[in-house]
N, C-alpha and C. Protein backbone atom coordinates (compact mmCIF):
# COMPACT_ATOMS: atom_id res chain seq x y z
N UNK A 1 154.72 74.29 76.13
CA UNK A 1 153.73 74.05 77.17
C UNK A 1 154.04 74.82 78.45
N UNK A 2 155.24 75.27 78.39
CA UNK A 2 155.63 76.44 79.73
C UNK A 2 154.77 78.16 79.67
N UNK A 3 153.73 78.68 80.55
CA UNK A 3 153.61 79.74 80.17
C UNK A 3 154.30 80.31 80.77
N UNK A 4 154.84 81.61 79.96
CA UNK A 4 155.65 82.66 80.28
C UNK A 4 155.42 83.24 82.02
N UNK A 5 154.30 83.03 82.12
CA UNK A 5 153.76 83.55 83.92
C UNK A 5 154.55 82.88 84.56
N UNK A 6 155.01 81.87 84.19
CA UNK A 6 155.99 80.76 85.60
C UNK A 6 157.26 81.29 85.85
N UNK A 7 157.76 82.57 84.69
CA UNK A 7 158.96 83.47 85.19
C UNK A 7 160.22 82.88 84.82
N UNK A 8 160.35 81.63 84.37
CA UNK A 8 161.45 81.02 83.81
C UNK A 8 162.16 81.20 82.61
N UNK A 9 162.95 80.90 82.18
CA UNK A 9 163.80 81.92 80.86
C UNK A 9 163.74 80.75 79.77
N UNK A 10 163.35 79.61 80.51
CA UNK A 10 163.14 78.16 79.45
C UNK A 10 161.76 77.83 78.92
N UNK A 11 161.56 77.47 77.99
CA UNK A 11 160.31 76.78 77.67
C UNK A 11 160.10 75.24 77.01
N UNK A 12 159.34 74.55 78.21
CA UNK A 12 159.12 73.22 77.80
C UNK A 12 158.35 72.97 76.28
N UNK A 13 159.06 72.22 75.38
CA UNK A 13 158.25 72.53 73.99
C UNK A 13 158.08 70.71 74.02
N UNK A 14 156.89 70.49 73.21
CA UNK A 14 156.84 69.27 72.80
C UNK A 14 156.38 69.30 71.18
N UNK A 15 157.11 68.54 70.68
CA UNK A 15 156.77 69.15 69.08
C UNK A 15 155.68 68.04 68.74
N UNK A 16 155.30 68.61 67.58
CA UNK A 16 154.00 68.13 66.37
C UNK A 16 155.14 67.28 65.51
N UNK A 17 154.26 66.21 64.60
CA UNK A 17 154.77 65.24 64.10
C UNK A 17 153.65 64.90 62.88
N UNK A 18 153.29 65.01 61.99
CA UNK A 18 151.79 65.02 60.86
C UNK A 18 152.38 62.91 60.38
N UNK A 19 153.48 62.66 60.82
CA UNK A 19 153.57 61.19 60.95
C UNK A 19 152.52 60.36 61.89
N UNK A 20 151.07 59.78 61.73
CA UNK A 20 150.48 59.61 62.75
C UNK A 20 151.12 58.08 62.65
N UNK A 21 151.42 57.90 64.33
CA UNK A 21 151.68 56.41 64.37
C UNK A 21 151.06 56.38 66.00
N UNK A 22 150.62 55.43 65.91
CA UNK A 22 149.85 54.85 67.62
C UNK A 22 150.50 54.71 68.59
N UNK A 23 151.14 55.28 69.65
CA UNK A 23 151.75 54.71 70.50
C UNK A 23 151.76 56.09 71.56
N UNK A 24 152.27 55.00 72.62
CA UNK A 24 151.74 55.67 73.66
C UNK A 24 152.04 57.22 74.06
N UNK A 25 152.84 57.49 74.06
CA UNK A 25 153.50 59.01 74.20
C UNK A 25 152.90 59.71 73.23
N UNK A 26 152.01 59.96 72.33
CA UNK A 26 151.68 60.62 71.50
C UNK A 26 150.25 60.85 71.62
N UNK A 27 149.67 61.90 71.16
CA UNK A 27 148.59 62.45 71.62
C UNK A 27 148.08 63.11 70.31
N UNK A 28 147.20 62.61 69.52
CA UNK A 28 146.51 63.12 68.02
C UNK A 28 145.40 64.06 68.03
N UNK A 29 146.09 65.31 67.27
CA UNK A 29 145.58 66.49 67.42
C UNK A 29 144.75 66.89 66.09
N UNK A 30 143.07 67.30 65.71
CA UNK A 30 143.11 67.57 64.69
C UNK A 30 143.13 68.88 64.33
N UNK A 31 142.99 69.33 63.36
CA UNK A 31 143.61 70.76 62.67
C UNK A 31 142.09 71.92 63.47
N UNK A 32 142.84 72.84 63.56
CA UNK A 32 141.57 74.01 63.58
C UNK A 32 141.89 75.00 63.80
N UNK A 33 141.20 76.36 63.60
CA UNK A 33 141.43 77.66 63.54
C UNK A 33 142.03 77.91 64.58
N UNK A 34 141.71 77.49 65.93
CA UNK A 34 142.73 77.66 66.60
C UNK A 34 143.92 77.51 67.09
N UNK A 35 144.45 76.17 66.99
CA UNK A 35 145.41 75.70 66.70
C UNK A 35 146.51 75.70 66.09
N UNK A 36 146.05 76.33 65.26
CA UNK A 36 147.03 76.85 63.70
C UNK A 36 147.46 75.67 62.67
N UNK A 37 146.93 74.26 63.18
CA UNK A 37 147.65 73.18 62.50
C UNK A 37 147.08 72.95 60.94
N UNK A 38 147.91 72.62 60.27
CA UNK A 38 146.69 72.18 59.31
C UNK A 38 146.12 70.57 58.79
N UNK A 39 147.28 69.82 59.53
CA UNK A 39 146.87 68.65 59.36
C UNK A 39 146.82 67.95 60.07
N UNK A 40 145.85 67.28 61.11
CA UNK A 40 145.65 66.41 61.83
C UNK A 40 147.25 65.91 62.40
N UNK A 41 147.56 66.29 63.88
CA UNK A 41 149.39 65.91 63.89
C UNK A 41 149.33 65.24 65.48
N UNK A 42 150.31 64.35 65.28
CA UNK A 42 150.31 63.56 66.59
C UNK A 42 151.71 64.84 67.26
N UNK A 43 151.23 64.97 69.05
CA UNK A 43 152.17 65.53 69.90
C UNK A 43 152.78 64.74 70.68
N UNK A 44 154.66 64.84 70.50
CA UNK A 44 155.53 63.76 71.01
C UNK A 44 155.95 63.55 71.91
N UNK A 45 155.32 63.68 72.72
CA UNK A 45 155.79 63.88 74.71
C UNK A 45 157.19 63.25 74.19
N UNK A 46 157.56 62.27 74.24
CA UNK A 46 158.85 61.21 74.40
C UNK A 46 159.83 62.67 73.76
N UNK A 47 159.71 63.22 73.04
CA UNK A 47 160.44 64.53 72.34
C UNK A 47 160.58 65.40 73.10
N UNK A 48 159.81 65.58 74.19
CA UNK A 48 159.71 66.56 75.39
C UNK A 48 161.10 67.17 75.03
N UNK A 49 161.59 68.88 75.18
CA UNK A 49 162.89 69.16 75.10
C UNK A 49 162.63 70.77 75.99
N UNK A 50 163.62 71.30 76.89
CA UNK A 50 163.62 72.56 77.19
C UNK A 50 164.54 73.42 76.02
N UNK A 51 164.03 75.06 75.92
CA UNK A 51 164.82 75.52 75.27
C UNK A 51 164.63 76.88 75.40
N UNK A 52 165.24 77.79 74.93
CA UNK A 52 164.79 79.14 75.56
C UNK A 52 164.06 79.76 75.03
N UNK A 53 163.61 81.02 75.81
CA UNK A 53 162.50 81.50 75.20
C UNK A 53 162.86 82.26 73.94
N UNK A 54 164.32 82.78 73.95
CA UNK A 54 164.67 83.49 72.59
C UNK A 54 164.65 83.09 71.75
N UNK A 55 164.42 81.85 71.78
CA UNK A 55 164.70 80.87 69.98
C UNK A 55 163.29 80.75 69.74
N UNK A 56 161.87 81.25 70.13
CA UNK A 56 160.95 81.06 69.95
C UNK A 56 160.23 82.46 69.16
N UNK A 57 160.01 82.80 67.75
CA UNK A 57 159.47 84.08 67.06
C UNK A 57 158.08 84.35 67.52
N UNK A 58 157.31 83.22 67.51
CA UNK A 58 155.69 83.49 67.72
C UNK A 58 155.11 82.21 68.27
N UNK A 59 153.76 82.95 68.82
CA UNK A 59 153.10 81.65 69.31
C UNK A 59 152.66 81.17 67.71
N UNK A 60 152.31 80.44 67.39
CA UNK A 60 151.76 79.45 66.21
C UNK A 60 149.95 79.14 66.52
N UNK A 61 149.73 78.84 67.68
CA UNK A 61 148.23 78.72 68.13
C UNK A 61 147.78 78.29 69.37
N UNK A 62 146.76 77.98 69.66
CA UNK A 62 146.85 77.76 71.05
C UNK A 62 145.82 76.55 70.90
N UNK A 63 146.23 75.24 71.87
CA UNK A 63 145.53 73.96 71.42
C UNK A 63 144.49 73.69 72.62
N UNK A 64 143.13 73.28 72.64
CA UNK A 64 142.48 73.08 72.98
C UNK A 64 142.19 72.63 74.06
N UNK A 65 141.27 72.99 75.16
CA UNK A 65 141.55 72.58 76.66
C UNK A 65 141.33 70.91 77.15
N UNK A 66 140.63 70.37 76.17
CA UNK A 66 140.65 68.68 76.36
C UNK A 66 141.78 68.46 75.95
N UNK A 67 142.32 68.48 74.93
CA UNK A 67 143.50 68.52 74.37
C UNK A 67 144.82 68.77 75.17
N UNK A 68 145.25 69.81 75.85
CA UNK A 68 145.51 70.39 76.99
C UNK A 68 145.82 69.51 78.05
N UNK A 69 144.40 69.39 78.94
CA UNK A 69 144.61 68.27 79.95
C UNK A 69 145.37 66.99 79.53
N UNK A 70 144.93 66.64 78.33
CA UNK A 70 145.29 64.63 77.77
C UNK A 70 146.88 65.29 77.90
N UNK A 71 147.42 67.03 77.35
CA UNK A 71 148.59 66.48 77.47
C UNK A 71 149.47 67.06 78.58
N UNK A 72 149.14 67.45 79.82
CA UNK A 72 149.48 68.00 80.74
C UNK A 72 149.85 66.67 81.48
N UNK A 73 148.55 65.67 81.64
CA UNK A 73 148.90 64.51 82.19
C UNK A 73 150.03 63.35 81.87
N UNK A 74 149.77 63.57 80.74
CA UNK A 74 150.41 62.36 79.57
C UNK A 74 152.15 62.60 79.56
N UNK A 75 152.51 64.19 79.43
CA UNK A 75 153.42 64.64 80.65
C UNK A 75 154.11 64.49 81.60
N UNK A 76 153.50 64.64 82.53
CA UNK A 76 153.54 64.10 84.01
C UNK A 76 153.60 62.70 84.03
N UNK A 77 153.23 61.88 83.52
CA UNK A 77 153.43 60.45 83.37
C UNK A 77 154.92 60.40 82.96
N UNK A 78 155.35 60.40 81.81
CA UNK A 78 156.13 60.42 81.05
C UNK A 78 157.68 60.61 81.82
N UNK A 79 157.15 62.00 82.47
CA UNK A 79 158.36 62.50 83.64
C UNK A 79 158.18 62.09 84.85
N UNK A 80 157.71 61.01 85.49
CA UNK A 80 157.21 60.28 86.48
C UNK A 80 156.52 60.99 87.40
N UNK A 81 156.27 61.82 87.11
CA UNK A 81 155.21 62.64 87.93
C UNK A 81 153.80 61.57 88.89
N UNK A 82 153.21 61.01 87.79
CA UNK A 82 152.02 60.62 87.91
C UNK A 82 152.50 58.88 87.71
N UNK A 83 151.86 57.96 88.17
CA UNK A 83 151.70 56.63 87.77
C UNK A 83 150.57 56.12 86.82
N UNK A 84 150.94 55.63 85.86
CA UNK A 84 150.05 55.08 84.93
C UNK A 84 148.50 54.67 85.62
């Protein structure tokens, strides 16, 4: 979720999980051409992890701008940014 424009050598990743379970930190994504996913996958804020950009081969897809916002915020919550 870090773009490369912010100049930093880290990238905030939050991984995919095709385990759908309900809860709050998680954000259910369904599959599409753009995306690259293929199966409907919950995203694990609580997993939130930095890591560098070298351990990363390719982008995989790019996820959707509603999608996006739910998890920019959801985020920011998470890291106390924002209050519930």
């Amino acid at each position: 979720v870090s773009p490369r424009e912010w100049g930093v050598r880290t990238l905030l990743l939050i991984p995919f999980t095709t385990q759908l379970r309900d809860y709050v930190a998680a954000i259910r994504v369904p599959p599409s051409p753009i995306n690259g996913l293929r199966h409907t996958s919950n995203l694990q804020i609580d997993m939130m992890r930095s890591i560098p950009w070298t351990a990363c081969s390719s982008r995989l897809g790019v996820i959707d701008p509603d999608d996006w916002a739910k998890v920019r915020h959801l985020a920011a919550q998470f890291m106390g940014y924002l209050h519930a």
